[in-house]
Structure formats: structure tokens, C-alpha cells
PDB file of N, CA and C in Angstrom:
ATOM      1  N   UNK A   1       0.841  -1.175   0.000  1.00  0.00           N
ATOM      2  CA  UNK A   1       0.000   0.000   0.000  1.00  0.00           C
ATOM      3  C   UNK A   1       0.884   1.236   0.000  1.00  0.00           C
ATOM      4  N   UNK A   2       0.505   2.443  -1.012  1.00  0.00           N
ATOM      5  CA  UNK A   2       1.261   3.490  -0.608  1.00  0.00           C
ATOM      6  C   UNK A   2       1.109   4.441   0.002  1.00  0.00           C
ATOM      7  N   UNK A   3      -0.281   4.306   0.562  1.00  0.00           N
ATOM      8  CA  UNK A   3      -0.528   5.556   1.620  1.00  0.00           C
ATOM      9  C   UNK A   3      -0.793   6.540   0.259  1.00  0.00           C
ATOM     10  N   UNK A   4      -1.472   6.758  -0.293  1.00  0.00           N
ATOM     11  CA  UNK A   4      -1.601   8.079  -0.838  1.00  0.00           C
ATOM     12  C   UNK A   4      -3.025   8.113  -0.832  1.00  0.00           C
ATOM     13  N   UNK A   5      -3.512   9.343  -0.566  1.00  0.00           N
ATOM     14  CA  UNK A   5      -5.064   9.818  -0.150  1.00  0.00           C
ATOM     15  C   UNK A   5      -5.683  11.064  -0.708  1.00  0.00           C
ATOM     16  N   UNK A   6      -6.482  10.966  -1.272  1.00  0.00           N
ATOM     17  CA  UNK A   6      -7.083  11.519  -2.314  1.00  0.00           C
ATOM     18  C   UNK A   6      -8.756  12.506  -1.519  1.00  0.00           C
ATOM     19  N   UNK A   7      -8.239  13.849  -1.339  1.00  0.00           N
ATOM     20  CA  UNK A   7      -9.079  14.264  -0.577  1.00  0.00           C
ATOM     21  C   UNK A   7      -9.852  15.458  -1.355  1.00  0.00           C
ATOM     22  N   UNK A   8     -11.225  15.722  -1.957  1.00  0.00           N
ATOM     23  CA  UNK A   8     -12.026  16.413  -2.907  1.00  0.00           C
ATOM     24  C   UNK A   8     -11.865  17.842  -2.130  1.00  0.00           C
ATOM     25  N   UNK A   9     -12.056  18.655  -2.953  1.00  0.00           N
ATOM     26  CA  UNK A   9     -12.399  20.208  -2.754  1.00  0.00           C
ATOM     27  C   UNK A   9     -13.083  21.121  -2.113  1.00  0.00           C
ATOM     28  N   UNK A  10     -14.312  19.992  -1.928  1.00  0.00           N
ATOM     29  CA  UNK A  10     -15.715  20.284  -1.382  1.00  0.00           C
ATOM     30  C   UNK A  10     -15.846  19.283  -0.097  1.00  0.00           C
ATOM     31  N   UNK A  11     -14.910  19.345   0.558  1.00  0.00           N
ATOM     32  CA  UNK A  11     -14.915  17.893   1.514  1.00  0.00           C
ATOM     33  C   UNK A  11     -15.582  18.943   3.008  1.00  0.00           C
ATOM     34  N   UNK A  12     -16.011  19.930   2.967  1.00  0.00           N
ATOM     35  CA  UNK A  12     -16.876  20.680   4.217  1.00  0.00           C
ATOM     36  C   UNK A  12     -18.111  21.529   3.944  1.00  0.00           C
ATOM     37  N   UNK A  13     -18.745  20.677   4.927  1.00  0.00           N
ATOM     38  CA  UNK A  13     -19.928  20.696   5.080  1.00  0.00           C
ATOM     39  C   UNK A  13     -20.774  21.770   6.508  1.00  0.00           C
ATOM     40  N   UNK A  14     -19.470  22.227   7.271  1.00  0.00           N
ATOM     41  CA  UNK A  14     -20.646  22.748   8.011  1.00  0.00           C
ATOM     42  C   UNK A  14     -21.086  24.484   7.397  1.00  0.00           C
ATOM     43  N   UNK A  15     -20.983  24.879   6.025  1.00  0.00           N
ATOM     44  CA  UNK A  15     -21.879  26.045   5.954  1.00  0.00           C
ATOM     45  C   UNK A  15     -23.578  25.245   5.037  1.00  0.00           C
ATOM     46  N   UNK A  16     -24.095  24.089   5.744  1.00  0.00           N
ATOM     47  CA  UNK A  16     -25.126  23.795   4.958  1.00  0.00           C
ATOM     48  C   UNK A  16     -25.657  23.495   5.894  1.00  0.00           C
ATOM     49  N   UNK A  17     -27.452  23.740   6.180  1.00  0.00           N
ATOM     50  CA  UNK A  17     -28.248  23.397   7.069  1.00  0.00           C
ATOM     51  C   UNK A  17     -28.402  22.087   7.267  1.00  0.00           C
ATOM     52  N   UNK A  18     -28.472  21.606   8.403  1.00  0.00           N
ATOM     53  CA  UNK A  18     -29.017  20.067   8.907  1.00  0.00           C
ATOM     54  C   UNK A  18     -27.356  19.374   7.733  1.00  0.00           C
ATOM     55  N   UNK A  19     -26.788  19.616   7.188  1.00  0.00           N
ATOM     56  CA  UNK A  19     -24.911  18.945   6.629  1.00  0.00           C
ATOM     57  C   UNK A  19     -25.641  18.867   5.280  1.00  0.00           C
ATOM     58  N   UNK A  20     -26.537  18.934   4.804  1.00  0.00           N
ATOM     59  CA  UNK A  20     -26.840  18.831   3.413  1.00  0.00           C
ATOM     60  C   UNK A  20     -28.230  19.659   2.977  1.00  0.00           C
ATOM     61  N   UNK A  21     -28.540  20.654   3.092  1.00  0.00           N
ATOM     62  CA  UNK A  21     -29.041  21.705   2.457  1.00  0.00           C
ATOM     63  C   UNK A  21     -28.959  23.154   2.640  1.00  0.00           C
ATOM     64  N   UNK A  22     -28.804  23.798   1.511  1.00  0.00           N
ATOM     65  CA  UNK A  22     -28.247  25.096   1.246  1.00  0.00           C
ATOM     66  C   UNK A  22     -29.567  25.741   1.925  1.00  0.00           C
ATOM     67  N   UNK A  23     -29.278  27.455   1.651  1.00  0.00           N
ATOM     68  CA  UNK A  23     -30.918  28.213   1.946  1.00  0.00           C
ATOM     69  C   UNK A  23     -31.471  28.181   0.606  1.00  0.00           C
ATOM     70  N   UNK A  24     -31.329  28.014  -0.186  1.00  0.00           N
ATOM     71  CA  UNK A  24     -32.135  27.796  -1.379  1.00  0.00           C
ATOM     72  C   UNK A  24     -32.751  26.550  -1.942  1.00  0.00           C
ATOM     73  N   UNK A  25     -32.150  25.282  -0.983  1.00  0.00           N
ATOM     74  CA  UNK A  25     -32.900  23.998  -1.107  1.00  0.00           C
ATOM     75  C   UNK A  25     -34.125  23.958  -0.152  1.00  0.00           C
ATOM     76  N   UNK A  26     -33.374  25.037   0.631  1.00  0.00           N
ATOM     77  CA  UNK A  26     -34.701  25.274   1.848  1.00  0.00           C
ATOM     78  C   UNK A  26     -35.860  26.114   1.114  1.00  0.00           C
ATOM     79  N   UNK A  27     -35.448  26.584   0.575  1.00  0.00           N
ATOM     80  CA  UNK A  27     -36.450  27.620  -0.054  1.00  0.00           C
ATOM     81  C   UNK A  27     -37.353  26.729  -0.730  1.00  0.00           C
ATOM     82  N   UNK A  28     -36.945  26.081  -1.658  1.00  0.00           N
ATOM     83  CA  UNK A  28     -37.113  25.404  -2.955  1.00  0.00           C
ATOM     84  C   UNK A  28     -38.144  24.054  -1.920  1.00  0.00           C
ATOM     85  N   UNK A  29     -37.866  23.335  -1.051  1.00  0.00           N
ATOM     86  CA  UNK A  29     -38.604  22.378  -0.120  1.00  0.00           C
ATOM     87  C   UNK A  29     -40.128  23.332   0.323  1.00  0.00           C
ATOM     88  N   UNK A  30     -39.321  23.897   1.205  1.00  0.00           N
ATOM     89  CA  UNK A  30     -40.848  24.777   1.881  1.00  0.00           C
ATOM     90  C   UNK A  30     -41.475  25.322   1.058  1.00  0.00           C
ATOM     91  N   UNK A  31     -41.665  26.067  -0.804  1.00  0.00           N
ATOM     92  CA  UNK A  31     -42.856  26.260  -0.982  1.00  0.00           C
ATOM     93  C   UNK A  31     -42.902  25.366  -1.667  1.00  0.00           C
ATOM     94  N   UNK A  32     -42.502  24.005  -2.251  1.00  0.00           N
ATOM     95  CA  UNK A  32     -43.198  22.958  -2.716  1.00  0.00           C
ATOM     96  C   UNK A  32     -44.086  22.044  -1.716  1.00  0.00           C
ATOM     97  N   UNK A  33     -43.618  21.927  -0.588  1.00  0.00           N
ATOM     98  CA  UNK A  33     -44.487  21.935   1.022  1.00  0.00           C
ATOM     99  C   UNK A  33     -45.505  22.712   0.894  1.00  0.00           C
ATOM    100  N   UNK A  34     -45.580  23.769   0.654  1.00  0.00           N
ATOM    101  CA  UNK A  34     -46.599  25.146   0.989  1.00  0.00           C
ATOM    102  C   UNK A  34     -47.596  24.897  -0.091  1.00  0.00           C
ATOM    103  N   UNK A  35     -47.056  25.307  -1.602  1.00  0.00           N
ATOM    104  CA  UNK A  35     -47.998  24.460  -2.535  1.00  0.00           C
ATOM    105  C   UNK A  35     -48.780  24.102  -2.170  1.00  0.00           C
ATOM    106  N   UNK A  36     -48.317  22.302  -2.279  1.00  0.00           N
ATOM    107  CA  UNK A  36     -48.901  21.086  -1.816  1.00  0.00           C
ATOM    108  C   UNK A  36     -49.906  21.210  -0.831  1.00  0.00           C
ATOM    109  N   UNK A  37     -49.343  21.993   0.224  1.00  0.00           N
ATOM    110  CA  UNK A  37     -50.709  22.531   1.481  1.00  0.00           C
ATOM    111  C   UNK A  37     -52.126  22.922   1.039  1.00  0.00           C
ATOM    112  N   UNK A  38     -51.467  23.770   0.033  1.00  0.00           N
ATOM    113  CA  UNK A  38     -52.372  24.930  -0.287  1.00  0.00           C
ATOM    114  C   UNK A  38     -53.185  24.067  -1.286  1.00  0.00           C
ATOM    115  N   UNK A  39     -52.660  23.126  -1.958  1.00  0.00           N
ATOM    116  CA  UNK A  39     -53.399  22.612  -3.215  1.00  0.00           C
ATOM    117  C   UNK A  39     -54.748  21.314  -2.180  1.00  0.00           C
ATOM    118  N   UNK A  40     -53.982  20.885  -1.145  1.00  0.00           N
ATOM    119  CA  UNK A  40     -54.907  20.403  -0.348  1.00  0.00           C
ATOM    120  C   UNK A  40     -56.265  21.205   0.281  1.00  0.00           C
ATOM    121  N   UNK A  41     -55.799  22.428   0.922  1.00  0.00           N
ATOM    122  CA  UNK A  41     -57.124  22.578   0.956  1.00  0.00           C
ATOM    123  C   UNK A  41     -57.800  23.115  -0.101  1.00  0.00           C
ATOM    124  N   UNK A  42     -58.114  23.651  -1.413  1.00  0.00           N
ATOM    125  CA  UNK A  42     -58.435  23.828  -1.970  1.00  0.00           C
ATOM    126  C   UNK A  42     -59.094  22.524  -3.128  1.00  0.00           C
ATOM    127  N   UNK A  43     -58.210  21.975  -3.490  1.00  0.00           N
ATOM    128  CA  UNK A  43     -58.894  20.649  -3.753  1.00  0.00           C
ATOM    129  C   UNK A  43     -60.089  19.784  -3.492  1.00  0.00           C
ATOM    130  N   UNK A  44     -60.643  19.327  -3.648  1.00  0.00           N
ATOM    131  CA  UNK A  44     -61.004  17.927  -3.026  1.00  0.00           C
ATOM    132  C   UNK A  44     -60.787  16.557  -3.706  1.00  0.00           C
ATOM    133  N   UNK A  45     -60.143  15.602  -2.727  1.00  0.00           N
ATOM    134  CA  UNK A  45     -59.191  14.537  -3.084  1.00  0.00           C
ATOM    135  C   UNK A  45     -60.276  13.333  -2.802  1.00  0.00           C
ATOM    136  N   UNK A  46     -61.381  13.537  -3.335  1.00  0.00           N
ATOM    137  CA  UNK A  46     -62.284  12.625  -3.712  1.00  0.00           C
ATOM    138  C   UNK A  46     -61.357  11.758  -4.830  1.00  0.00           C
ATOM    139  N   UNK A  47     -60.963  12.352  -5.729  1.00  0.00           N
ATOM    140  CA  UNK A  47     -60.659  11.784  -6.928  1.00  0.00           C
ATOM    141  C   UNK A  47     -59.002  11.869  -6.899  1.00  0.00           C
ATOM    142  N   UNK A  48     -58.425  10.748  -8.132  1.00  0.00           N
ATOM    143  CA  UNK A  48     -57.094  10.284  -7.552  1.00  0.00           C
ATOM    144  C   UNK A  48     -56.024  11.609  -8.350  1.00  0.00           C
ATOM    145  N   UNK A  49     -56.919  11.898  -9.875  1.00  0.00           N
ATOM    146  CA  UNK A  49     -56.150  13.099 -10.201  1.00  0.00           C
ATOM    147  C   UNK A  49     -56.032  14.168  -9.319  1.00  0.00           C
ATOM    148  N   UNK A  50     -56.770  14.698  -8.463  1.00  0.00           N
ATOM    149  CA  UNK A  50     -56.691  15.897  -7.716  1.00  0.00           C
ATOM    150  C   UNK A  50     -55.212  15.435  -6.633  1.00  0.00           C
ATOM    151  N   UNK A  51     -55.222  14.475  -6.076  1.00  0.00           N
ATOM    152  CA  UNK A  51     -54.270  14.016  -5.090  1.00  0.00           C
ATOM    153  C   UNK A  51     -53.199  13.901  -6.003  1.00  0.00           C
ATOM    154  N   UNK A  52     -52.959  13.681  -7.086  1.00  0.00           N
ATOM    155  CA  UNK A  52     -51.619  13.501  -7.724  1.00  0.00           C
ATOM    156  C   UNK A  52     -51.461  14.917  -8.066  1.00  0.00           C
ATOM    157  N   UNK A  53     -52.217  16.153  -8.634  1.00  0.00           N
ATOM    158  CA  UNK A  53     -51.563  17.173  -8.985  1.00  0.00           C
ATOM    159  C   UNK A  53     -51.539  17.992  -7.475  1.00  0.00           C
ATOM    160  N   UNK A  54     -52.246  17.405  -6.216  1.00  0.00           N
ATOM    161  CA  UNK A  54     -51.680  18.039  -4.982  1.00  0.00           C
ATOM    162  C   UNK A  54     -50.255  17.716  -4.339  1.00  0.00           C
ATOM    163  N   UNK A  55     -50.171  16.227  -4.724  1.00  0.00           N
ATOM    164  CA  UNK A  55     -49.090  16.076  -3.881  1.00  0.00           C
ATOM    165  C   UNK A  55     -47.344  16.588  -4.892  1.00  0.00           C
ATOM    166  N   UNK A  56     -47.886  16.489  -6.195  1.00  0.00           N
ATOM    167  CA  UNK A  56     -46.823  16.949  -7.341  1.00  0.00           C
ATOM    168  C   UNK A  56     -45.737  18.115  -7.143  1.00  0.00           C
ATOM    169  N   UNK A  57     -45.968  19.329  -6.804  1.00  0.00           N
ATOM    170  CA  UNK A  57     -45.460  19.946  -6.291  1.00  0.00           C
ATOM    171  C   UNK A  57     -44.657  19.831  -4.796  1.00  0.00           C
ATOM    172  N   UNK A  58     -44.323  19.285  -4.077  1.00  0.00           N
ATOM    173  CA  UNK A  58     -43.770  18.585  -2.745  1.00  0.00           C
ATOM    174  C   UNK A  58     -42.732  17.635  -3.361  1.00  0.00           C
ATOM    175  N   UNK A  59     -43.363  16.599  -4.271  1.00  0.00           N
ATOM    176  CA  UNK A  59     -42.620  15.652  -4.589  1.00  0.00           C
ATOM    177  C   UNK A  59     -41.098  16.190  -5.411  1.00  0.00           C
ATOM    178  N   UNK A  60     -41.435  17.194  -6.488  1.00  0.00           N
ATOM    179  CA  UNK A  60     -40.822  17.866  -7.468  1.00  0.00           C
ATOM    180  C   UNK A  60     -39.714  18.697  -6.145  1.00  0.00           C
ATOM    181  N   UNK A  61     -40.411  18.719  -5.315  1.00  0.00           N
ATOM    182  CA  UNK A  61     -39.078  19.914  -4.812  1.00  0.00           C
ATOM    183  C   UNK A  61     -38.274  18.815  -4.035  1.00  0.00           C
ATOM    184  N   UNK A  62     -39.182  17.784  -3.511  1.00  0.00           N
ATOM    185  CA  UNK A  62     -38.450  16.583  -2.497  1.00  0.00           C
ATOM    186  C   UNK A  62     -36.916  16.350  -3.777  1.00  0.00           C
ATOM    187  N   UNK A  63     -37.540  15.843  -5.042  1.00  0.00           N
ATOM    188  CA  UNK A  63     -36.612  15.488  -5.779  1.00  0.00           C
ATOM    189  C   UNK A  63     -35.314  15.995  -5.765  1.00  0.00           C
ATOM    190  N   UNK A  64     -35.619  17.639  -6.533  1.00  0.00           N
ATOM    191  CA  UNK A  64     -34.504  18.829  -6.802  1.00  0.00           C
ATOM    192  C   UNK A  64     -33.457  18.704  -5.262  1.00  0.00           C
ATOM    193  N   UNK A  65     -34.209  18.558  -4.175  1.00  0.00           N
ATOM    194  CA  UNK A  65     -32.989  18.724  -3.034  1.00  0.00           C
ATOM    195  C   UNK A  65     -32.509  17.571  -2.468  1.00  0.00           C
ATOM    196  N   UNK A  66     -33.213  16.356  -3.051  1.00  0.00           N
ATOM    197  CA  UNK A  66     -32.333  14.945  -2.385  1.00  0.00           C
ATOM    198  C   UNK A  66     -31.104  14.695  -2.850  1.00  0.00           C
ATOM    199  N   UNK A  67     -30.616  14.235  -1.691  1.00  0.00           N
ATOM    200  CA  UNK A  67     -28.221  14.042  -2.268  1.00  0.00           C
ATOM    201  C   UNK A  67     -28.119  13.204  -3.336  1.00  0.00           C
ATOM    202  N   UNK A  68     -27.463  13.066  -3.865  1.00  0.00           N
ATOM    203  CA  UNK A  68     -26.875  12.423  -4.622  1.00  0.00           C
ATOM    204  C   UNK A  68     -25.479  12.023  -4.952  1.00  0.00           C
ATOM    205  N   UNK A  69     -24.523  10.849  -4.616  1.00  0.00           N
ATOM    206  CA  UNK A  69     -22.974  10.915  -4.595  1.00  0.00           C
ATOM    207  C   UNK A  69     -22.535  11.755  -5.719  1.00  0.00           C
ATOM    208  N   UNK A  70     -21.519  12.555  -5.330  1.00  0.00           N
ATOM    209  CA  UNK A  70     -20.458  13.132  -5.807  1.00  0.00           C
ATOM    210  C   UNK A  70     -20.805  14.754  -6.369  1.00  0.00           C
ATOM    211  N   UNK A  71     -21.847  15.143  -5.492  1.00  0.00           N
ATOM    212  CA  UNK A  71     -22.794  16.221  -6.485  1.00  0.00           C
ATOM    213  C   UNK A  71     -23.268  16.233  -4.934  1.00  0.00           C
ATOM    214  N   UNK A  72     -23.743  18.135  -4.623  1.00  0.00           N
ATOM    215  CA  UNK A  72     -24.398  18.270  -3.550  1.00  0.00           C
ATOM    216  C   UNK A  72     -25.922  17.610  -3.568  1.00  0.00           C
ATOM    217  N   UNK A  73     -26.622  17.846  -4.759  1.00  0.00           N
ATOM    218  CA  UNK A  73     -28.097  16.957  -4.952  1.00  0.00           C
ATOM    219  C   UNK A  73     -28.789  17.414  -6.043  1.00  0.00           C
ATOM    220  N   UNK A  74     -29.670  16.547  -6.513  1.00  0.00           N
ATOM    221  CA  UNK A  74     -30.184  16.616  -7.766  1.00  0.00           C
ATOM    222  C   UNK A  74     -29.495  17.777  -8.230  1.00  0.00           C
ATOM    223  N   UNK A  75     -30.801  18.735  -7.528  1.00  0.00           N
ATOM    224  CA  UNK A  75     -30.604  20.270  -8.807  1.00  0.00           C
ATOM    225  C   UNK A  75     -29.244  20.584  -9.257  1.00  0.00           C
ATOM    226  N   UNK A  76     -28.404  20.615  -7.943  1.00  0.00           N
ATOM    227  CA  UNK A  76     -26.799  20.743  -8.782  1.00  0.00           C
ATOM    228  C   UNK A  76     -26.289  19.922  -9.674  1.00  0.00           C
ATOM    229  N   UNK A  77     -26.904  18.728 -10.044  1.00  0.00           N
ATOM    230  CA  UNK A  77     -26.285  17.465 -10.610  1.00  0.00           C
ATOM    231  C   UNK A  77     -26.625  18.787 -12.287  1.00  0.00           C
ATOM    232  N   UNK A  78     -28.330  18.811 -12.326  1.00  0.00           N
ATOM    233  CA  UNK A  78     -29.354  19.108 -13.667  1.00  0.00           C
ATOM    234  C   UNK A  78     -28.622  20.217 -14.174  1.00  0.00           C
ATOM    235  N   UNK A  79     -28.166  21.141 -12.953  1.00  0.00           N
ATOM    236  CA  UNK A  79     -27.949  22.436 -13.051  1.00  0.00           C
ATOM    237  C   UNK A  79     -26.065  22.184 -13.937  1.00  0.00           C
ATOM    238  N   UNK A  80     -25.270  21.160 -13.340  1.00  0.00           N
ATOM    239  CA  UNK A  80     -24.061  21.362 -14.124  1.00  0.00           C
ATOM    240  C   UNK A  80     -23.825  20.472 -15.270  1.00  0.00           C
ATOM    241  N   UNK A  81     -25.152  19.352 -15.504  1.00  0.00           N
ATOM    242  CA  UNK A  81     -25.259  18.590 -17.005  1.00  0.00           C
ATOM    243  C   UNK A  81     -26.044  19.709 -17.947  1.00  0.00           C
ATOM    244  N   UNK A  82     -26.650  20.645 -17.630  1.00  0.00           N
ATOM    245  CA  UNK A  82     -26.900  21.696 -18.653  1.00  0.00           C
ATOM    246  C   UNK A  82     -25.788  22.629 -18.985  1.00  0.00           C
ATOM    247  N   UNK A  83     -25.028  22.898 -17.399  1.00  0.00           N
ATOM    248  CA  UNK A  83     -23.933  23.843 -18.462  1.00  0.00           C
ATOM    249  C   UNK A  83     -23.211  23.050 -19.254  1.00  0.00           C
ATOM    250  N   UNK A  84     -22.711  22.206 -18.361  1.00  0.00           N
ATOM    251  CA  UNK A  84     -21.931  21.623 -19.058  1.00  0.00           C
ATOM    252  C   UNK A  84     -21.980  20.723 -20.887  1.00  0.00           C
ATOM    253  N   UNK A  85     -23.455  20.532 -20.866  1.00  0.00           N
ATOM    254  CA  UNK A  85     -23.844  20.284 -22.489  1.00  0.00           C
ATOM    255  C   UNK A  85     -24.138  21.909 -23.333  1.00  0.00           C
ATOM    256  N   UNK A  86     -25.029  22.605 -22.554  1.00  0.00           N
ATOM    257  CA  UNK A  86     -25.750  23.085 -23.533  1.00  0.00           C
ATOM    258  C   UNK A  86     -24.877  24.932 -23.604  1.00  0.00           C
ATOM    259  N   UNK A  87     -24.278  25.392 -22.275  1.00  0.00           N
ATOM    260  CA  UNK A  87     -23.824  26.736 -22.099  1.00  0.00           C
ATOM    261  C   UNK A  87     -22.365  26.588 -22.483  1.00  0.00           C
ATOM    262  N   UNK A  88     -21.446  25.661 -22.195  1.00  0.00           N
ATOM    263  CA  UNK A  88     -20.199  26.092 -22.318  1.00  0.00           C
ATOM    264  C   UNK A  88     -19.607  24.602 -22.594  1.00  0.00           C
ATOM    265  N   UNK A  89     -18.896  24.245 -23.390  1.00  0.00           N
ATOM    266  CA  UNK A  89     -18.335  23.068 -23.783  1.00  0.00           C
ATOM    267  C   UNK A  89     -16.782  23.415 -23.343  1.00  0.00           C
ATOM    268  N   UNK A  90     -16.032  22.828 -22.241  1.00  0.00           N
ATOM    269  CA  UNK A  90     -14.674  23.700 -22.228  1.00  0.00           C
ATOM    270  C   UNK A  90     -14.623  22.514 -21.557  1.00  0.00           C
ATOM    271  N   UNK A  91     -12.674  22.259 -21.042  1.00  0.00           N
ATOM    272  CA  UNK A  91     -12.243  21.340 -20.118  1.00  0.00           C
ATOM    273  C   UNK A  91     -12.298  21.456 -19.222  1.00  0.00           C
ATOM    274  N   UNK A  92     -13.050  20.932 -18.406  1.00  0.00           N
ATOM    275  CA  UNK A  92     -13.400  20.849 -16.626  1.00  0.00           C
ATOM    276  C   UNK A  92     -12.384  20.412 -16.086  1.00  0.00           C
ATOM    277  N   UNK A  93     -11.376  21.034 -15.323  1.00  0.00           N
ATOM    278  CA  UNK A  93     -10.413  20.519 -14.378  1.00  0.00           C
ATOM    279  C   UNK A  93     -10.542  20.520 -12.983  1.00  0.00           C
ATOM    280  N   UNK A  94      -9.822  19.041 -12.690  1.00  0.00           N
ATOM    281  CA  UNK A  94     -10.550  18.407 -11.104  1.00  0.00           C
ATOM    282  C   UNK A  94      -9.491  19.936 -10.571  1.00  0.00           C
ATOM    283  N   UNK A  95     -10.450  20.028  -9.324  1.00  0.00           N
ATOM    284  CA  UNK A  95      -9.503  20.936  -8.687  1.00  0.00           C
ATOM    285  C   UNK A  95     -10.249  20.531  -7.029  1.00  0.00           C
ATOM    286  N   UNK A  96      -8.884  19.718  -6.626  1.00  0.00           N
ATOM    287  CA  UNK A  96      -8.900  19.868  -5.302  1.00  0.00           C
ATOM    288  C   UNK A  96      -7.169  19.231  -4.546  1.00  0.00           C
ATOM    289  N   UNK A  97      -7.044  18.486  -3.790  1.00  0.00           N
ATOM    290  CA  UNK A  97      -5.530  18.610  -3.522  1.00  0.00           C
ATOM    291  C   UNK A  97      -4.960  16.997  -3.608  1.00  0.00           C
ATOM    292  N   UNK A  98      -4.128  16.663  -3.424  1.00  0.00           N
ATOM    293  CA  UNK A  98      -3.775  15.275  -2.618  1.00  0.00           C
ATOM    294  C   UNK A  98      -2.505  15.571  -2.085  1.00  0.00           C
ATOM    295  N   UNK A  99      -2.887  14.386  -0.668  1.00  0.00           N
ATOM    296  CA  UNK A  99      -1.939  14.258   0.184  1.00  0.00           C
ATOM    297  C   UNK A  99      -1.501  12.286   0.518  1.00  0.00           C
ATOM    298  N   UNK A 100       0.058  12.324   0.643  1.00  0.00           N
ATOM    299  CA  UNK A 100       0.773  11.537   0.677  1.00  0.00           C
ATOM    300  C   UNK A 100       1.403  11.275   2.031  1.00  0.00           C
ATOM    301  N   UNK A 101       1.306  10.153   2.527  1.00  0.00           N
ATOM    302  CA  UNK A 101       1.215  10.041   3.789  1.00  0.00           C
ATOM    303  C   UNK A 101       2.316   9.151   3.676  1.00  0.00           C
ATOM    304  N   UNK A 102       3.888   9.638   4.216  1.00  0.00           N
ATOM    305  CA  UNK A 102       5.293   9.456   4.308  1.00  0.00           C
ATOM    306  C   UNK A 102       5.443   8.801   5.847  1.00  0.00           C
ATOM    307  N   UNK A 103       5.906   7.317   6.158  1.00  0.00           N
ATOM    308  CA  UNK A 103       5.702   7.076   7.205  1.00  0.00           C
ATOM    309  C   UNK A 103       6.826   7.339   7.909  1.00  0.00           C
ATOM    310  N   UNK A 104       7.310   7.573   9.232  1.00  0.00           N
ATOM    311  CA  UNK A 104       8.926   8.461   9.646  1.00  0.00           C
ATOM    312  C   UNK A 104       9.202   7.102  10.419  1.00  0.00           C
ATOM    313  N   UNK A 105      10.490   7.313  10.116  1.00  0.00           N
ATOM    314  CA  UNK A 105      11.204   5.767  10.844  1.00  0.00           C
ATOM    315  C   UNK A 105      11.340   5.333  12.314  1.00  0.00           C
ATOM    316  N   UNK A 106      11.007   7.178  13.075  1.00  0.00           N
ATOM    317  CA  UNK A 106      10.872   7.347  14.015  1.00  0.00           C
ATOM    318  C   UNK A 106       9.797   6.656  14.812  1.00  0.00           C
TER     319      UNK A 106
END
């Protein structure tokens, strides 16, 4: 083994609420929550379409802010396969560090 350790860019987490959401995933949760509220009482969920376009909005935001490896969560995943196809075609370089762990004889 050579001891060498490979540590990402983005390896801290405490400026994100609860270790994994920004204020804008918060944002983006609570009025798809709020929506959804709102589409409840207004509705009536007699019928199964009304309950699917109530609960739709909640679900859609649940989506956009759930994690996903190697990517803070969805939306950032959607948000950098669009730049990255459709705004700017350029070479993405990894940028973060590595460290090599030299054992002392001592």
C-alpha cells in the first residue's frame, strides 16, 4: 500500500443546514411543502387526479434537493449537465488537492 489519499475540494460541510441543504434547497422544499398545502385545501381529493396534482409539487421539490454521490443533490447534478452540455463546452479541471502520507522511521 502506498498511503496516498485523495481528498475532494468540497470535503466541508458545516456552511449547509441540517450537513446537506443550502438556503435555497430550503427555499425550494418549503414552498413545494406550501404548494402542496395549499393545493390540499383547496382541492377535493375525492378523486385520484386531484391528489396527484396536490401532492406533485412537494414531490418535485423533495426530488430537486435529495443528495446524490459526488454532487451536492439533484438540482446541482441538472444544473451542471446543462452547463456543461448546452452553455459552455470547455475542459473541466478536477480541482482539489492530494496528500501523501510518508511514514517516519521514528
Amino acid at each position: 500500500m502506498d498511503y496516498n489519499y485523495l481528498v475532494p475540494a468540497n470535503s466541508k460541510k458545516q456552511g449547509l443546514i441540517f450537513g446537506f441543504l443550502s438556503k435555497l434547497d430550503l427555499i425550494i422544499l418549503a414552498s413545494g411543502i406550501l404548494i402542496s398545502f395549499i393545493l390540499f385545501t383547496i382541492l377535493p381529493i375525492i378523486e385520484i387526479w386531484a391528489a396527484i396534482i396536490t401532492l406533485t409539487p412537494a414531490f418535485i421539490s423533495a426530488f430537486l434537493v435529495f443528495p446524490i454521490a459526488n454532487y451536492h443533490n439533484s438540482r446541482v447534478f441538472i444544473h451542471e449537465m446543462y452547463k456543461f452540455y448546452f452553455v459552455n463546452r470547455r475542459k473541466y479541471v478536477w480541482r482539489g488537492w492530494c496528500y501523501k502520507y510518508e511514514q517516519s522511521d521514528e
